[in-house]
PDB file of N, CA and C in Angstrom:
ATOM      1  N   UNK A   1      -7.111 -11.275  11.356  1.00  0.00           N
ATOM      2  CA  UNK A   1      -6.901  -9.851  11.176  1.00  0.00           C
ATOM      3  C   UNK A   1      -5.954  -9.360  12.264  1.00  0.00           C
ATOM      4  N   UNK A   2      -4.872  -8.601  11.711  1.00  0.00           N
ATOM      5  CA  UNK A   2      -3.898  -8.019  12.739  1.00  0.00           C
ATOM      6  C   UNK A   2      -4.502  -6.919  13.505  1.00  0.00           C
ATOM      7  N   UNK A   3      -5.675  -6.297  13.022  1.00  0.00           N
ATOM      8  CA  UNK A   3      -5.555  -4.495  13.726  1.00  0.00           C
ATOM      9  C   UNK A   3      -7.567  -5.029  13.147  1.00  0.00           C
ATOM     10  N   UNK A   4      -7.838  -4.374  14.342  1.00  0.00           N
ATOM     11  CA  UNK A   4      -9.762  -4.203  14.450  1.00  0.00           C
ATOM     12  C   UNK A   4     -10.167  -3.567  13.053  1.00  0.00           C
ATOM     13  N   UNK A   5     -11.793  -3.817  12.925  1.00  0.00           N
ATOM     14  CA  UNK A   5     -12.097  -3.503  12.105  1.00  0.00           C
ATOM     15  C   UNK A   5     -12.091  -2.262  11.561  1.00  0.00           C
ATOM     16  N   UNK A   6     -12.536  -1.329  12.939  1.00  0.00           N
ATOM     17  CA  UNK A   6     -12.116   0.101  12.958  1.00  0.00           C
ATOM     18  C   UNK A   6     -11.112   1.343  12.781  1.00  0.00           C
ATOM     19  N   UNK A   7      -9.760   0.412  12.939  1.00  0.00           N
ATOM     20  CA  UNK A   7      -8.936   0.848  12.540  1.00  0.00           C
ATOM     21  C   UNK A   7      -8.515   0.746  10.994  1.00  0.00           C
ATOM     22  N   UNK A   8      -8.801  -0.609  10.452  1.00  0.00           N
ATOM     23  CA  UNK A   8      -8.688  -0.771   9.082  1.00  0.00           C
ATOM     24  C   UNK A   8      -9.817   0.273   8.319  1.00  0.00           C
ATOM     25  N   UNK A   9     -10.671   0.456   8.460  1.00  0.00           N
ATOM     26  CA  UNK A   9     -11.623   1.208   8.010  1.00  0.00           C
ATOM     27  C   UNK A   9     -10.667   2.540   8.429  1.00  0.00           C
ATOM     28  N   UNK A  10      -9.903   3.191   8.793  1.00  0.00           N
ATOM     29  CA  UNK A  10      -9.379   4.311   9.374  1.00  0.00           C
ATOM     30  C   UNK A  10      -8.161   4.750   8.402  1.00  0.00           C
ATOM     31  N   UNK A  11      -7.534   3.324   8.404  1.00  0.00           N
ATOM     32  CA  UNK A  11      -6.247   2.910   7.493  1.00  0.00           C
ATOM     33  C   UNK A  11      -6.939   3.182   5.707  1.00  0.00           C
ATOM     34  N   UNK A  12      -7.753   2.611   6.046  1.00  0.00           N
ATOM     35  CA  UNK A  12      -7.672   2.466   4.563  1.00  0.00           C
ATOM     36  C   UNK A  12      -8.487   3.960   3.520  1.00  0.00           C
ATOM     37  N   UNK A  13      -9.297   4.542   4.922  1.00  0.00           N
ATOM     38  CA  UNK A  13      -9.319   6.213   3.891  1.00  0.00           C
ATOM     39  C   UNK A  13      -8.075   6.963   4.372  1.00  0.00           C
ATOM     40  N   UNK A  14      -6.904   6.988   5.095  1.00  0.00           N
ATOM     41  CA  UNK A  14      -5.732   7.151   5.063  1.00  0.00           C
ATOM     42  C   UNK A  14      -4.672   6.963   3.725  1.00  0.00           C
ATOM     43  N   UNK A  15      -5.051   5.695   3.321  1.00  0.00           N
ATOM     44  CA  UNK A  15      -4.810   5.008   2.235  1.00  0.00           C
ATOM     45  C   UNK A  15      -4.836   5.898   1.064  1.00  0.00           C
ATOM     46  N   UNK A  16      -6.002   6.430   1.492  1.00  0.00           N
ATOM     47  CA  UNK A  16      -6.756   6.655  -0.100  1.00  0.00           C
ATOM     48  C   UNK A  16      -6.056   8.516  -0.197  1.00  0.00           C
ATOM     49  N   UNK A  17      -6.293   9.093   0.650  1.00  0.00           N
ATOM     50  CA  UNK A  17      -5.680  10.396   0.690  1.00  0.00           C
ATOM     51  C   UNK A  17      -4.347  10.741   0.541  1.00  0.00           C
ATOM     52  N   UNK A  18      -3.372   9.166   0.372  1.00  0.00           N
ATOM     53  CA  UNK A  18      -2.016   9.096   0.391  1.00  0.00           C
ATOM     54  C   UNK A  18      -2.174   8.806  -1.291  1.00  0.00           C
ATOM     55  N   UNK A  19      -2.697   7.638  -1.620  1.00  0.00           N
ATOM     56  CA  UNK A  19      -3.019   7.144  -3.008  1.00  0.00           C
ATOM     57  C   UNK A  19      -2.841   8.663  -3.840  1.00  0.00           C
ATOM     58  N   UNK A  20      -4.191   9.491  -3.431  1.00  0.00           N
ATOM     59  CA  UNK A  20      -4.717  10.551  -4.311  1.00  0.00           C
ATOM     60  C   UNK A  20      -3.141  11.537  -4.099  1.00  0.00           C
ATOM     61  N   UNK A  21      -2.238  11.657  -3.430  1.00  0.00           N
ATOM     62  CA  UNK A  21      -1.373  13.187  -2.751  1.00  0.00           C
ATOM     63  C   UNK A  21      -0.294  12.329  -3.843  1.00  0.00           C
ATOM     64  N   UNK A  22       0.210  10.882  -3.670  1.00  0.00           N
ATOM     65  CA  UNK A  22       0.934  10.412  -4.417  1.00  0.00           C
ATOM     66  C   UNK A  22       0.673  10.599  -6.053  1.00  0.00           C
ATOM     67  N   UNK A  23      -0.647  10.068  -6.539  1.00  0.00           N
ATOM     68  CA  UNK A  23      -0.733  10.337  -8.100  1.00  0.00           C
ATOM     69  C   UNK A  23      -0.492  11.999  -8.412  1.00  0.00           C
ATOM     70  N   UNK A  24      -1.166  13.158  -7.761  1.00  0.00           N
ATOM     71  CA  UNK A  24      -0.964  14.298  -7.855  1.00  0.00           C
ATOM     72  C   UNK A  24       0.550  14.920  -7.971  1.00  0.00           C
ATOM     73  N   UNK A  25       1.606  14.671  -7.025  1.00  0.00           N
ATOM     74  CA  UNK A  25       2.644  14.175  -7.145  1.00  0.00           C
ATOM     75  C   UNK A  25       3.595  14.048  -8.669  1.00  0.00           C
ATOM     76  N   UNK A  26       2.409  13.421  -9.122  1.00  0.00           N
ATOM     77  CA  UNK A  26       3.111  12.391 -10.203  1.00  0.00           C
ATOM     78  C   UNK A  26       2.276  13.285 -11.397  1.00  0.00           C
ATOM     79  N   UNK A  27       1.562  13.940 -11.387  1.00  0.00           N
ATOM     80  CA  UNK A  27       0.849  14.560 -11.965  1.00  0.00           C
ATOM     81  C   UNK A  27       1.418  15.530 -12.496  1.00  0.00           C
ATOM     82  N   UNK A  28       1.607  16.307 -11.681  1.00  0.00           N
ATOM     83  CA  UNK A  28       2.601  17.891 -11.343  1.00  0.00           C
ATOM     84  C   UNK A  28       4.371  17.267 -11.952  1.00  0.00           C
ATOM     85  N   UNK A  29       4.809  16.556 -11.754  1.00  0.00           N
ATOM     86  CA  UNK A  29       6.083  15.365 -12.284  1.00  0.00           C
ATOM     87  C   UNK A  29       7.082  15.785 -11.860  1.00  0.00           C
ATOM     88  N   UNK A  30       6.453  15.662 -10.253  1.00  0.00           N
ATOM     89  CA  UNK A  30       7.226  15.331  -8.750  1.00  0.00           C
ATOM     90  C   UNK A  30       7.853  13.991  -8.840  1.00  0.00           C
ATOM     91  N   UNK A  31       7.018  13.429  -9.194  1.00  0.00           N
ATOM     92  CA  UNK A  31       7.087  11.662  -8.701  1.00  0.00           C
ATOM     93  C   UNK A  31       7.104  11.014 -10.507  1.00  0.00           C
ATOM     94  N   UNK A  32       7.950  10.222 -10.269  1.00  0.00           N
ATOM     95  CA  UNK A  32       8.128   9.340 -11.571  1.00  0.00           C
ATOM     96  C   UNK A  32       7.185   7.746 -11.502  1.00  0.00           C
ATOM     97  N   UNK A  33       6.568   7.612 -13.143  1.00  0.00           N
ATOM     98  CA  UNK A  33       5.930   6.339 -12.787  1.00  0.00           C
ATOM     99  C   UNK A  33       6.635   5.354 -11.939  1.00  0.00           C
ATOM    100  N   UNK A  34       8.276   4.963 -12.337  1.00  0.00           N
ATOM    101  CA  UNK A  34       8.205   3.727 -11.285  1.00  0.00           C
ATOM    102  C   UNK A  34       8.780   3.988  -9.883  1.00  0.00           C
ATOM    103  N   UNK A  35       8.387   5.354  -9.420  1.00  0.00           N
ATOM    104  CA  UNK A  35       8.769   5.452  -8.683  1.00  0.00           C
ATOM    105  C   UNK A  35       6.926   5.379  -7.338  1.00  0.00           C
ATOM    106  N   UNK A  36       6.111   5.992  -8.211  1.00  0.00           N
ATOM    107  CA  UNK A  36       4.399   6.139  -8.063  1.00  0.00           C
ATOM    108  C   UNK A  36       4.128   4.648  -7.978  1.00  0.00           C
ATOM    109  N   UNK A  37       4.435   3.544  -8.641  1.00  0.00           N
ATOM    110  CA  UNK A  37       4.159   2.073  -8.431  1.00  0.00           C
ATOM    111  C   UNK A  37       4.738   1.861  -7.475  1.00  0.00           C
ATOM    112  N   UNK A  38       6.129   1.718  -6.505  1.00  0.00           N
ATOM    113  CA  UNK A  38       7.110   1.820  -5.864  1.00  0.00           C
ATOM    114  C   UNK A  38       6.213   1.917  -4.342  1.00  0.00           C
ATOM    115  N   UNK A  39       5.870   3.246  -4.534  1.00  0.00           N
ATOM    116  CA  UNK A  39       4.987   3.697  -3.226  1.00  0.00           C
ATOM    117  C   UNK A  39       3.935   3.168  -2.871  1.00  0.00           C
ATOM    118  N   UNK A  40       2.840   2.936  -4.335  1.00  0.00           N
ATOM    119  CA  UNK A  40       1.851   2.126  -3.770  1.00  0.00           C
ATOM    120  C   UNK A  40       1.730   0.682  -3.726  1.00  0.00           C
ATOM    121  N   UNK A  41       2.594   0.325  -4.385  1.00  0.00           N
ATOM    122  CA  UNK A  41       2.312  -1.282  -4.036  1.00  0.00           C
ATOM    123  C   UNK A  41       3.087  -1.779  -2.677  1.00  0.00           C
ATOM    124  N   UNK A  42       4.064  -1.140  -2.325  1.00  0.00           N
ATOM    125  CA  UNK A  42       4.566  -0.844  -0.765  1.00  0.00           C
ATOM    126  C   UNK A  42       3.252  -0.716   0.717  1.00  0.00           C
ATOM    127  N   UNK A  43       2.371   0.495  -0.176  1.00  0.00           N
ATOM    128  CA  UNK A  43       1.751   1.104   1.158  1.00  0.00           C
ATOM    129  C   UNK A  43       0.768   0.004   1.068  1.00  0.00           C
ATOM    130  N   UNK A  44       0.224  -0.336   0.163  1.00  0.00           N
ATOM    131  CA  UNK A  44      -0.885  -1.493   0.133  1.00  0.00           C
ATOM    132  C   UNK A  44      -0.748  -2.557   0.519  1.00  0.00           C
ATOM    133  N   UNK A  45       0.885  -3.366   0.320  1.00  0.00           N
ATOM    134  CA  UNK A  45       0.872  -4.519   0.523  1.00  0.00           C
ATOM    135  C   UNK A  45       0.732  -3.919   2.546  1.00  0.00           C
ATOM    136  N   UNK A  46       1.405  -3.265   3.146  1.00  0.00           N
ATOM    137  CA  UNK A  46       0.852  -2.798   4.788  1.00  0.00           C
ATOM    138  C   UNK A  46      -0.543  -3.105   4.728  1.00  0.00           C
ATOM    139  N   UNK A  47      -1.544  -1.984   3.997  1.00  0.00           N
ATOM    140  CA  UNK A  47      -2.644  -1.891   4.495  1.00  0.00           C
ATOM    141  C   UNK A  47      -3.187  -4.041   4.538  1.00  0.00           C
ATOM    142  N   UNK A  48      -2.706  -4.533   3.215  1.00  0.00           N
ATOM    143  CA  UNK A  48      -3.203  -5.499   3.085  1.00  0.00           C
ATOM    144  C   UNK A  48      -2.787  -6.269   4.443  1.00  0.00           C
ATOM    145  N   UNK A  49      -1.563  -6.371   4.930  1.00  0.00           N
ATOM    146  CA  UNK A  49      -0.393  -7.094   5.971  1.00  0.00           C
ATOM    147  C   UNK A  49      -1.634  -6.474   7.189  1.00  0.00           C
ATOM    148  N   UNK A  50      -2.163  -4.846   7.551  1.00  0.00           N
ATOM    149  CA  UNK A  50      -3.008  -5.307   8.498  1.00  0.00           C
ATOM    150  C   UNK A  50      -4.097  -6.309   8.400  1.00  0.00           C
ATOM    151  N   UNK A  51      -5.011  -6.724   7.217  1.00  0.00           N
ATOM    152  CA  UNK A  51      -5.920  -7.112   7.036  1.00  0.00           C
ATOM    153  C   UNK A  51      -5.824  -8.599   7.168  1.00  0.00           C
ATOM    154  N   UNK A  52      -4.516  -8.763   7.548  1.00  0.00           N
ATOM    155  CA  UNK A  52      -4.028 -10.416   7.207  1.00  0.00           C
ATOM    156  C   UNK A  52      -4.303 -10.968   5.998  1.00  0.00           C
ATOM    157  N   UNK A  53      -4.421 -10.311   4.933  1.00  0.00           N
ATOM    158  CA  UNK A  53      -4.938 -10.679   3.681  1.00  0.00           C
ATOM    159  C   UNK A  53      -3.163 -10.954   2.645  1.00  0.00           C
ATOM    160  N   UNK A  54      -2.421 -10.569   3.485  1.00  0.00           N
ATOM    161  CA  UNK A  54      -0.496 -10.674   2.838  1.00  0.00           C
ATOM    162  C   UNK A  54       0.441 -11.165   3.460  1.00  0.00           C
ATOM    163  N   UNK A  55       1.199 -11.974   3.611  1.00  0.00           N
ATOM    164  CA  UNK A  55       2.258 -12.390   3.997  1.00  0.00           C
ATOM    165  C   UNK A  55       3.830 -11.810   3.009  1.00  0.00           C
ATOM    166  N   UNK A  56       4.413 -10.992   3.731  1.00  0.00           N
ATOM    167  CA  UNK A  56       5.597 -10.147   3.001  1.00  0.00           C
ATOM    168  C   UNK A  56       6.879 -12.074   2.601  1.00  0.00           C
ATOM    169  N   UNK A  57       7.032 -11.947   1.524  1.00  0.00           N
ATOM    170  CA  UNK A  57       7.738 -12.994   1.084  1.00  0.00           C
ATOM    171  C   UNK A  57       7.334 -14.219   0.717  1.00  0.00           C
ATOM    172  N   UNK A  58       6.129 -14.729   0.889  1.00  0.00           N
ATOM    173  CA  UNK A  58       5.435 -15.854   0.489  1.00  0.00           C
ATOM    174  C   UNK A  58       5.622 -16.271  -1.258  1.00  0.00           C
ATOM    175  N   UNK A  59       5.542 -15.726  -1.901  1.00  0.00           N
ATOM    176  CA  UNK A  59       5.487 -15.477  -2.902  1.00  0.00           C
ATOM    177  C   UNK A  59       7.108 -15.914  -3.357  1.00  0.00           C
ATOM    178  N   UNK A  60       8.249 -15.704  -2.930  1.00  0.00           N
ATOM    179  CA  UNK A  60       9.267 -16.190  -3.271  1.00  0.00           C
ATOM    180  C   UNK A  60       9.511 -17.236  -2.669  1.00  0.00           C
ATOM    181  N   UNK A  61       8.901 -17.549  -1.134  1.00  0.00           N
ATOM    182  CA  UNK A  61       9.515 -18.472  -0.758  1.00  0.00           C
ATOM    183  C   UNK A  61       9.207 -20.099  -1.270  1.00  0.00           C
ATOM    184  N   UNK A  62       8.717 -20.010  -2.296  1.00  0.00           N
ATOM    185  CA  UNK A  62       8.540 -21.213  -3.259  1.00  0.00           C
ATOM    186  C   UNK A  62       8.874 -21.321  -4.150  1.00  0.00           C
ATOM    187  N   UNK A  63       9.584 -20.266  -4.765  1.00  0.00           N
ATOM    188  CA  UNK A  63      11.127 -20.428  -5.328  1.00  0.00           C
ATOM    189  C   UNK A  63      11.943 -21.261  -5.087  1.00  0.00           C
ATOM    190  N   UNK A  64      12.500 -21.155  -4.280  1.00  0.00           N
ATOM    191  CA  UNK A  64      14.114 -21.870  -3.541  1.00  0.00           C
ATOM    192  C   UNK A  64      13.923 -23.081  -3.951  1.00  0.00           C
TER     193      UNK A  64
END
């Protein structure tokens, strides 16, 4: 784990109040669907990157 437990627990109802302001956003049609996927699979793959639960690029680098 990159960041204590406490902070992830901190991060992640942070998370959630960003989640909820983003769909609302998108609700009101501020925000476009791929633009609403865009944001959260961004902010999550972070929250996940603290949790050490993601490595940013893994996933392609077995491509090549």
């Amino acid at each position: 784990m990159r960041a204590s437990q406490d902070f992830i627990k901190q991060l992640e109802l942070l998370y959630e109040q960003y989640e909820k302001e983003v769909l609302e956003k998108q609700h009101v049609g501020i925000l476009e669907e791929k633009t609403v996927k865009t944001y959260l699979l961004h902010s999550n793959n972070f929250v996940r990157w603290c949790r050490n639960d993601f490595v940013p690029g893994v996933r392609k680098e077995g491509k090549r």
